[in-house]
C-alpha atoms as a PDB file:
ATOM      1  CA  UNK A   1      44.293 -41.608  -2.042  1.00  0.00           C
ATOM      2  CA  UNK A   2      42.369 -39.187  -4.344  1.00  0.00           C
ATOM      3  CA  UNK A   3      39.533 -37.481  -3.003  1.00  0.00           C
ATOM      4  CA  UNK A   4      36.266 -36.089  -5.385  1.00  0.00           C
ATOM      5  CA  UNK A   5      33.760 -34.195  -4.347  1.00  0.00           C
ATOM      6  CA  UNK A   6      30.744 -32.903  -5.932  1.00  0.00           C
ATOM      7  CA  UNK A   7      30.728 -29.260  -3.733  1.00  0.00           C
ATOM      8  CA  UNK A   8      34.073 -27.557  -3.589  1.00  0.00           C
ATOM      9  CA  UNK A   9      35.448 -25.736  -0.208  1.00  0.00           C
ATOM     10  CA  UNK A  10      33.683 -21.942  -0.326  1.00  0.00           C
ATOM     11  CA  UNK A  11      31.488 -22.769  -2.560  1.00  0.00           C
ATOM     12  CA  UNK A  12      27.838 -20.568  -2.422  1.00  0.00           C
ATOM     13  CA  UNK A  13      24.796 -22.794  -1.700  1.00  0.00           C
ATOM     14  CA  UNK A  14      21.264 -21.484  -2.936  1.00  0.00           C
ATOM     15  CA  UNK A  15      18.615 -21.854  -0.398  1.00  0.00           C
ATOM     16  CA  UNK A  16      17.634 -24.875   0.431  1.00  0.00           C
ATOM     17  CA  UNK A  17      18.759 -28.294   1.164  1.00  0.00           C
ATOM     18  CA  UNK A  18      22.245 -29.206  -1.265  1.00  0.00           C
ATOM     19  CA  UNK A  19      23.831 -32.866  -1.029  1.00  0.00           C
ATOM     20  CA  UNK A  20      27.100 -32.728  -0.727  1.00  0.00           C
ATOM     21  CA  UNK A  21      28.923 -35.687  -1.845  1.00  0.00           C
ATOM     22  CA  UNK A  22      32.806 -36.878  -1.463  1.00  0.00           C
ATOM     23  CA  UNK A  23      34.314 -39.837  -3.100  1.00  0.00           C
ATOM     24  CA  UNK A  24      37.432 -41.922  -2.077  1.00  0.00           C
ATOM     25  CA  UNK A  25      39.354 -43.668  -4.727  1.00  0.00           C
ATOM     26  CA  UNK A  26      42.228 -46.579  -3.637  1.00  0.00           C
ATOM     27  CA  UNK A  27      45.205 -47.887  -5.873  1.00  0.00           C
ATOM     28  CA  UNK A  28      42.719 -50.422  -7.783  1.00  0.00           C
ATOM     29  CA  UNK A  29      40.019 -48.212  -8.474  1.00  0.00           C
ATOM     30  CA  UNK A  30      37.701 -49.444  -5.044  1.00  0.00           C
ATOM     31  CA  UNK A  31      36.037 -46.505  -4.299  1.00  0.00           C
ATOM     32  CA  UNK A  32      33.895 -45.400  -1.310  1.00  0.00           C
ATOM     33  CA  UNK A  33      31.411 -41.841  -0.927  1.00  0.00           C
ATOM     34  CA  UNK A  34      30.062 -40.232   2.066  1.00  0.00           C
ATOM     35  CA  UNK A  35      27.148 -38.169   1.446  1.00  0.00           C
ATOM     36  CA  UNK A  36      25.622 -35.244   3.893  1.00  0.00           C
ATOM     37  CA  UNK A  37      23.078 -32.305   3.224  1.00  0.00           C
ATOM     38  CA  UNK A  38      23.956 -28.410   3.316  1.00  0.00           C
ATOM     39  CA  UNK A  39      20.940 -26.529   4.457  1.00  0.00           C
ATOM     40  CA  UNK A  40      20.606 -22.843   3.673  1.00  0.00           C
ATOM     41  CA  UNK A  41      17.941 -20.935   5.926  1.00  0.00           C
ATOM     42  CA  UNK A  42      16.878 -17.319   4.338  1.00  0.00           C
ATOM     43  CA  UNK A  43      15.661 -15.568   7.557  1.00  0.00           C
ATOM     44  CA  UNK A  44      15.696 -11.575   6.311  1.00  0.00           C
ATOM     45  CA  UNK A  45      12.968 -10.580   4.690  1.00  0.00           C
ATOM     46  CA  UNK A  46      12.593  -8.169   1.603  1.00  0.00           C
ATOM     47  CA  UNK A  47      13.446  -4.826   2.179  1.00  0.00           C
ATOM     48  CA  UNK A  48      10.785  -2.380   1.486  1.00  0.00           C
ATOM     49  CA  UNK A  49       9.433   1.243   1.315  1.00  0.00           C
ATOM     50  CA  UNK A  50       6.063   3.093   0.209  1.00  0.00           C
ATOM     51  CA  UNK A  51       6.247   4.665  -3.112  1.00  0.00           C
ATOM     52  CA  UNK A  52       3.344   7.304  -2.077  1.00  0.00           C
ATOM     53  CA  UNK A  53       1.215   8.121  -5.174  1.00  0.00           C
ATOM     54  CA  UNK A  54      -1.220  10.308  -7.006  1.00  0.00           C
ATOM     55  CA  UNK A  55      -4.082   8.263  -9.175  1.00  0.00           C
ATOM     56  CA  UNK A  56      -6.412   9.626 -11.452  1.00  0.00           C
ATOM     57  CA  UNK A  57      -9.804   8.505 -12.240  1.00  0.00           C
ATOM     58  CA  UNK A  58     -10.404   7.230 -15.466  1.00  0.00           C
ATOM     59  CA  UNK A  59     -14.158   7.827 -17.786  1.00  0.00           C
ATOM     60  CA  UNK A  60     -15.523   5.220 -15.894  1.00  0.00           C
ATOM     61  CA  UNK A  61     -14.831   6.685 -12.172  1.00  0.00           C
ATOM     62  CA  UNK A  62     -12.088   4.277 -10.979  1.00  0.00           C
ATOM     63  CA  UNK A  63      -8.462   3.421 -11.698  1.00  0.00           C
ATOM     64  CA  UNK A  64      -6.321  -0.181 -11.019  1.00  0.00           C
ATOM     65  CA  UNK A  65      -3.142  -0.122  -9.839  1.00  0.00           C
ATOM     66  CA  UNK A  66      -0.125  -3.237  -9.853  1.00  0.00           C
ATOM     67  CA  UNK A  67       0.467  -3.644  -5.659  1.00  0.00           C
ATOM     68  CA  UNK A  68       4.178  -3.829  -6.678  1.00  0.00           C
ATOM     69  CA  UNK A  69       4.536  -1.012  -7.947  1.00  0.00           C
ATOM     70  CA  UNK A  70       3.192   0.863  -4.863  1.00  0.00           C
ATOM     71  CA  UNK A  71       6.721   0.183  -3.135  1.00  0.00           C
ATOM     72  CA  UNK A  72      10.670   0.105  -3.531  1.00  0.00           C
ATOM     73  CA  UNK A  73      11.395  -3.539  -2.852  1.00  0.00           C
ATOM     74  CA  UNK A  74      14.686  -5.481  -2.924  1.00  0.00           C
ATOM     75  CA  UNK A  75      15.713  -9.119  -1.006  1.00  0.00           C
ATOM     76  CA  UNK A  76      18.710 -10.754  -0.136  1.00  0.00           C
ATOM     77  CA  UNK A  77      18.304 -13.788  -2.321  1.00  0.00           C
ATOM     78  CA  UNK A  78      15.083 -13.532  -4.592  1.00  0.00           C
ATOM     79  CA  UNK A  79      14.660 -11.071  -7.195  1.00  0.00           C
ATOM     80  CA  UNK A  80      11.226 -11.950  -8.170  1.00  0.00           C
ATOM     81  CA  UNK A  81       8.869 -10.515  -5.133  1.00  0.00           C
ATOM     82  CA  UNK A  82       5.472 -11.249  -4.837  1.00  0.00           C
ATOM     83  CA  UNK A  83       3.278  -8.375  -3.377  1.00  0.00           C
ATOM     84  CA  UNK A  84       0.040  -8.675  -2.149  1.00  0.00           C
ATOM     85  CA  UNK A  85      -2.673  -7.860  -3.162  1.00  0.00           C
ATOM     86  CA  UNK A  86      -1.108  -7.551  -6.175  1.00  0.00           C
ATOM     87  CA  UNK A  87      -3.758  -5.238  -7.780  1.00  0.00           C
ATOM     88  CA  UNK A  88      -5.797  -2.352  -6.223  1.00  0.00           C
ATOM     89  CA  UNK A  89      -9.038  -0.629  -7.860  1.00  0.00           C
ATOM     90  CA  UNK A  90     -10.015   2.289  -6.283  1.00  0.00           C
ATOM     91  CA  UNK A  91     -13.314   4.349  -7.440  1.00  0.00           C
ATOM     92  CA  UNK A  92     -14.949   7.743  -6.949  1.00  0.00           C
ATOM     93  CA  UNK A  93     -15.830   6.435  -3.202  1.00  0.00           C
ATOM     94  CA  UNK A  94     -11.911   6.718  -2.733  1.00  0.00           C
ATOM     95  CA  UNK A  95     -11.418  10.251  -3.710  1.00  0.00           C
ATOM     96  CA  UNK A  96      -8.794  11.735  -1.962  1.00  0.00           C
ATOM     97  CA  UNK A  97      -6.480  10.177   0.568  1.00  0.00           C
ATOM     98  CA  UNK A  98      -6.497   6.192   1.063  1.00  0.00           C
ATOM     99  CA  UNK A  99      -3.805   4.238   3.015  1.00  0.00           C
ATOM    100  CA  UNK A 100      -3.685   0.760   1.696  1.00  0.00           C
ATOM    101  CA  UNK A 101      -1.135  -2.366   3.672  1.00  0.00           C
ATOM    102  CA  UNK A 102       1.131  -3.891   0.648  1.00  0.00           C
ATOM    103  CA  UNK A 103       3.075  -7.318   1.834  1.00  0.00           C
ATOM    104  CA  UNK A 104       6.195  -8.251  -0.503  1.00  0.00           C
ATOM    105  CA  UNK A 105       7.361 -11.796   0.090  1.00  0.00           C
ATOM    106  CA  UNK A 106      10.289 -13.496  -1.011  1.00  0.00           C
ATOM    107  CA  UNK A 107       8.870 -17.044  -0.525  1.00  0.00           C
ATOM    108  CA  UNK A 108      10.129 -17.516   2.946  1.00  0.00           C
ATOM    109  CA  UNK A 109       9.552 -14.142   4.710  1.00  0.00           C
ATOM    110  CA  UNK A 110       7.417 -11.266   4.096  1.00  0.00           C
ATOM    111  CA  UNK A 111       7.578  -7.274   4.990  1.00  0.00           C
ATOM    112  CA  UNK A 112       4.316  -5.219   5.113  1.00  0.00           C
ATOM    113  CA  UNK A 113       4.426  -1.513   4.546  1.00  0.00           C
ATOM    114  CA  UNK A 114       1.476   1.027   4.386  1.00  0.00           C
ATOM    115  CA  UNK A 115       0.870   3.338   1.073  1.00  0.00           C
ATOM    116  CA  UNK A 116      -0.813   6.360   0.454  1.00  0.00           C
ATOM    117  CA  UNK A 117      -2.940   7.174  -2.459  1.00  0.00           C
ATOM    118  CA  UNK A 118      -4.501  10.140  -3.513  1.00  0.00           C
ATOM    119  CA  UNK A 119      -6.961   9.839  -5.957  1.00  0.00           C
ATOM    120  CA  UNK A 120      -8.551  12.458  -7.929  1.00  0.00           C
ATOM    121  CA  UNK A 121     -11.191  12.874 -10.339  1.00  0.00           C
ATOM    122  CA  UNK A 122      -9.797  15.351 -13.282  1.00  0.00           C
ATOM    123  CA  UNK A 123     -12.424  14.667 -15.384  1.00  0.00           C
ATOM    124  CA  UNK A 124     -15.480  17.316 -16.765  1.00  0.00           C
ATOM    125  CA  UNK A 125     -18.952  16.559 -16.860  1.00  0.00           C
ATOM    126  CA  UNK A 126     -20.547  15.604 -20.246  1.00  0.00           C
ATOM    127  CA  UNK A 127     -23.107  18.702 -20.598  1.00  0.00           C
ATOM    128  CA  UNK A 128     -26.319  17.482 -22.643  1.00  0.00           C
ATOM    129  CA  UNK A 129     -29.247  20.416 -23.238  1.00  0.00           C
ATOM    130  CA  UNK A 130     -32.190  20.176 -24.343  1.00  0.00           C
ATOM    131  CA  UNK A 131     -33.727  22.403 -27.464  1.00  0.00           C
ATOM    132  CA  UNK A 132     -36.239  24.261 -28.488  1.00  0.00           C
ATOM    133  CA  UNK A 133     -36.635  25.973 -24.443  1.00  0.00           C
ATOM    134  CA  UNK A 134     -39.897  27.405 -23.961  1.00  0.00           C
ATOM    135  CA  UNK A 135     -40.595  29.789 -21.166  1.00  0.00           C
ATOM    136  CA  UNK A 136     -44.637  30.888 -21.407  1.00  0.00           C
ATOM    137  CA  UNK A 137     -45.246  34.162 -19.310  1.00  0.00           C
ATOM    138  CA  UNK A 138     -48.567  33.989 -16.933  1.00  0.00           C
ATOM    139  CA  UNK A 139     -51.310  36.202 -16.350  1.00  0.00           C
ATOM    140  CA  UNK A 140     -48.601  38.384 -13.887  1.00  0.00           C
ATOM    141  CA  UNK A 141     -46.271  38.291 -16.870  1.00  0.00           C
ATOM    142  CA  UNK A 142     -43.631  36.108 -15.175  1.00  0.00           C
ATOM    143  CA  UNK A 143     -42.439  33.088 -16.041  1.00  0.00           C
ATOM    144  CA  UNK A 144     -39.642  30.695 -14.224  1.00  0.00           C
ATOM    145  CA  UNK A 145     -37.442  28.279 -16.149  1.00  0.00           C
ATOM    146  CA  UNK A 146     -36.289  25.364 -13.891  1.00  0.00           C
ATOM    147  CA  UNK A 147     -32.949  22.584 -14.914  1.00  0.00           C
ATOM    148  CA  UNK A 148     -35.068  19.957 -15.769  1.00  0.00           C
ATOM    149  CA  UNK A 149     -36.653  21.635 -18.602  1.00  0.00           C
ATOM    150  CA  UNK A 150     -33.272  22.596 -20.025  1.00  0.00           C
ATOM    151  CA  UNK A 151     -30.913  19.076 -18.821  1.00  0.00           C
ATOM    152  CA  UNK A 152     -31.387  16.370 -21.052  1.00  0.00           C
ATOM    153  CA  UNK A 153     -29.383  13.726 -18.968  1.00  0.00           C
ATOM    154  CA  UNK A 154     -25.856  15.449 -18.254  1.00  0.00           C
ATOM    155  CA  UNK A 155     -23.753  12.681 -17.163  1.00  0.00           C
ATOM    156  CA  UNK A 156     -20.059  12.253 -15.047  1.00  0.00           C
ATOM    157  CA  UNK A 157     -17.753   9.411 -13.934  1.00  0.00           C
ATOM    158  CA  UNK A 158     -18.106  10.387 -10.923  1.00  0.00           C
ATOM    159  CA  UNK A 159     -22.019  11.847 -10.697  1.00  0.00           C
ATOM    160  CA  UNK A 160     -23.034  15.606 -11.514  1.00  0.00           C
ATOM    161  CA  UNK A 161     -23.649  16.940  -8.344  1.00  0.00           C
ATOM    162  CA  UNK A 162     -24.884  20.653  -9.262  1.00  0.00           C
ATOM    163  CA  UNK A 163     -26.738  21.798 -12.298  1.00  0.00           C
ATOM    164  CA  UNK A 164     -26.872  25.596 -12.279  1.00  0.00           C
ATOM    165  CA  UNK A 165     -28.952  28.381 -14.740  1.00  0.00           C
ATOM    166  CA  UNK A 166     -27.721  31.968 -15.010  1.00  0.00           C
ATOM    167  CA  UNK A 167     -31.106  33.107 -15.168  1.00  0.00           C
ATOM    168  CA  UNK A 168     -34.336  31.270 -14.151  1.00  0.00           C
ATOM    169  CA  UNK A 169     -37.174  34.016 -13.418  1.00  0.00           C
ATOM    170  CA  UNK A 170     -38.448  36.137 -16.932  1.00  0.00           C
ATOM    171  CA  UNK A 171     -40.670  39.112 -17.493  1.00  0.00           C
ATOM    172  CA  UNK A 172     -42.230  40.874 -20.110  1.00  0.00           C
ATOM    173  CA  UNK A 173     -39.127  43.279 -20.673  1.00  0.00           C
ATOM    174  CA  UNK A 174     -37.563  39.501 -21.415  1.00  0.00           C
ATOM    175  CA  UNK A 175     -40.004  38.315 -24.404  1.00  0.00           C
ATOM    176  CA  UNK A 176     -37.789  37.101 -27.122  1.00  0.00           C
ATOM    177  CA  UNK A 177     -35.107  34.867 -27.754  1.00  0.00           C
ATOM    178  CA  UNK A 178     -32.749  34.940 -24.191  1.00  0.00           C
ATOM    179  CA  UNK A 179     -29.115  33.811 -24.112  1.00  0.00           C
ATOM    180  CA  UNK A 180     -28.585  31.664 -20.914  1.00  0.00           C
ATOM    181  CA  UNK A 181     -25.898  29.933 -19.338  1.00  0.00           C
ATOM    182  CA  UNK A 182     -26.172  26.022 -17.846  1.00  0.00           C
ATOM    183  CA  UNK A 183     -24.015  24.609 -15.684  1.00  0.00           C
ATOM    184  CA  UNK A 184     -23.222  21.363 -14.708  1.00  0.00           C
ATOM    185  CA  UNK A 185     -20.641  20.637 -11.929  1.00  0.00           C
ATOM    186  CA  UNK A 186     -19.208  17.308 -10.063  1.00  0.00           C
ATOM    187  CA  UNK A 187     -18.575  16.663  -6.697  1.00  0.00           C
ATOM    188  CA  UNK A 188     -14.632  17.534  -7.511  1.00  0.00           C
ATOM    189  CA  UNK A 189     -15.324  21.144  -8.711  1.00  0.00           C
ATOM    190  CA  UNK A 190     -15.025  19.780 -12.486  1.00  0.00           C
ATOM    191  CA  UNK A 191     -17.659  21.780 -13.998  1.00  0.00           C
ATOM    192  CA  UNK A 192     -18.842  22.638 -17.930  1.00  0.00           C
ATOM    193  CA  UNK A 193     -20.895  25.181 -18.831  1.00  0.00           C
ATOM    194  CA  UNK A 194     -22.851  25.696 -22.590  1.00  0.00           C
ATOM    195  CA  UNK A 195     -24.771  28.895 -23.266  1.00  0.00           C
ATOM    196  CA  UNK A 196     -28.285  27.818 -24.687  1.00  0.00           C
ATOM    197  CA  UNK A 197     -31.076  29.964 -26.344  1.00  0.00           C
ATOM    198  CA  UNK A 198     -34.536  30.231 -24.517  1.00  0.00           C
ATOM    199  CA  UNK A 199     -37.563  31.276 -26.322  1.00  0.00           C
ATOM    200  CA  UNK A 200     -39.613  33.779 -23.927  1.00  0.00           C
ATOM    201  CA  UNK A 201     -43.395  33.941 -24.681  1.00  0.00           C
ATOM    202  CA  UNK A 202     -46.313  36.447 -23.613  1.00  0.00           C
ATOM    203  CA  UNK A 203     -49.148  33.640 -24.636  1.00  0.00           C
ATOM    204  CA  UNK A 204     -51.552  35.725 -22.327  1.00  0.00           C
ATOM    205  CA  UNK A 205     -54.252  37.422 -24.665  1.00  0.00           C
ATOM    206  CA  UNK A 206     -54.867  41.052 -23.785  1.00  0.00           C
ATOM    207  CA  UNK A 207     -57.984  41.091 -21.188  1.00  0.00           C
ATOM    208  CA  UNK A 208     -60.646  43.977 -22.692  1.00  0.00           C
ATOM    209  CA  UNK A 209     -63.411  45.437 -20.897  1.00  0.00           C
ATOM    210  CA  UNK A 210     -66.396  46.464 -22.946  1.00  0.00           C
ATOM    211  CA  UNK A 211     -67.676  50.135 -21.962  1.00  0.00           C
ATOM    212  CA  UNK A 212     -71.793  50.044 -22.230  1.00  0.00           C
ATOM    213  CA  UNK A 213     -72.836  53.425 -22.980  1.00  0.00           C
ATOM    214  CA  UNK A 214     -76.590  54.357 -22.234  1.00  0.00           C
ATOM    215  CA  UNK A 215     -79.116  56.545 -24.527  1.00  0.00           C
ATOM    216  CA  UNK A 216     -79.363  59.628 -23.079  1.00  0.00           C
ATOM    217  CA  UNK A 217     -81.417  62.636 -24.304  1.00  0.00           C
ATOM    218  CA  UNK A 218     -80.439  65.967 -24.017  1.00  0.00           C
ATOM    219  CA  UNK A 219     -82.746  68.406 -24.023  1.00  0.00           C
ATOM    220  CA  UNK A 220     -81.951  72.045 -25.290  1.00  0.00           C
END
């Protein structure tokens, strides 16, 4: 009699359960099936290695990163790998070296792998100065110029950590108009420097002592 069937010797099954179905068929067309299931276990899971990287921080101090594509992954029977977490944000806190866990699963079995990221902050300070920098000379004739009265607010994705001035103590051989430099620096040794005019002023008036003379006769 002619045998069907719905699954045909060495055929592949996909994972899972598959019903696999033959039919009998007599000289007048009786017929009678037998059904029974295939079951396909997938028991390796994904294959994976770190894909060690280098991350920069963007303008506003961090930088996200797809989990996925922090390793080499391949599987046996599913192309489409899940990794978790599937996205990373690291900030200025992470600067430097960071070892994150990354699973990959294929739906049935997972592999976990550790990655490390180095993160770096590339990015200069924005240098703001103020103007019109006054230094007044005192009764000594010195004056001192401290960051405050030339930063007007210098800013950096990460936090300015140093604010330097070339020259902060004046004297009378300084009265004028002074060319200094100001620098401001972050905690990654990205620095920017502007050279800014300073205005040095003897505002002390002259101090004069009166000489009283008395009458005196001379006598020839």
């Amino acid at each position: 009699f002619p045998v069907t069937i719905t699954h045909a010797p060495g055929s592949l099954f996909p994972v899972g359960l598959t019903t696999v179905t033959y039919t009998v068929t007599d000289a007048v067309g009786l017929t009678r099936s037998c059904s029974f299931t295939v079951s396909v276990l997938d028991n390796t899971p994904p294959t994976v290695s770190p894909r060690n990287q280098n991350a920069y921080l963007n303008a506003q101090g961090q930088v996200v990163l797809n989990g996925c594509d922090l390793v080499d992954a391949s599987d046996n029977c599913n192309p489409n790998l899940i990794c978790t977490p599937s996205t990373i944000t690291l900030t200025c806190a992470n600067r430097v070296f960071n070892t994150r866990a990354i699973t990959v699963s294929d739906g049935s079995n997972q592999t976990t792998v550790n990655v490390t990221i180095s993160v770096f902050d590339t990015i200069r300070p924005v240098l703001k100065s103020k103007q019109n920098i006054v230094v007044d000379l005192n009764v000594s004739g010195t004056g001192t110029l401290t960051v405050a009265a030339v930063d007007s607010n210098s800013t950096d994705n990460c936090g300015v950590v140093a604010r330097r001035l070339s020259q902060t103590q004046f004297n009378c051989s300084d009265v004028g108009v002074r060319q200094i430099t100001f620098t401001v620096e972050d905690a990654s040794g990205n620095d920017r420097s502007e050279v800014v005019a300073v205005l040095v002023r003897d505002a002390v008036a002259p101090v004069v002592n009166t000489v009283f003379w008395q009458n005196v006769a001379y006598h020839l």
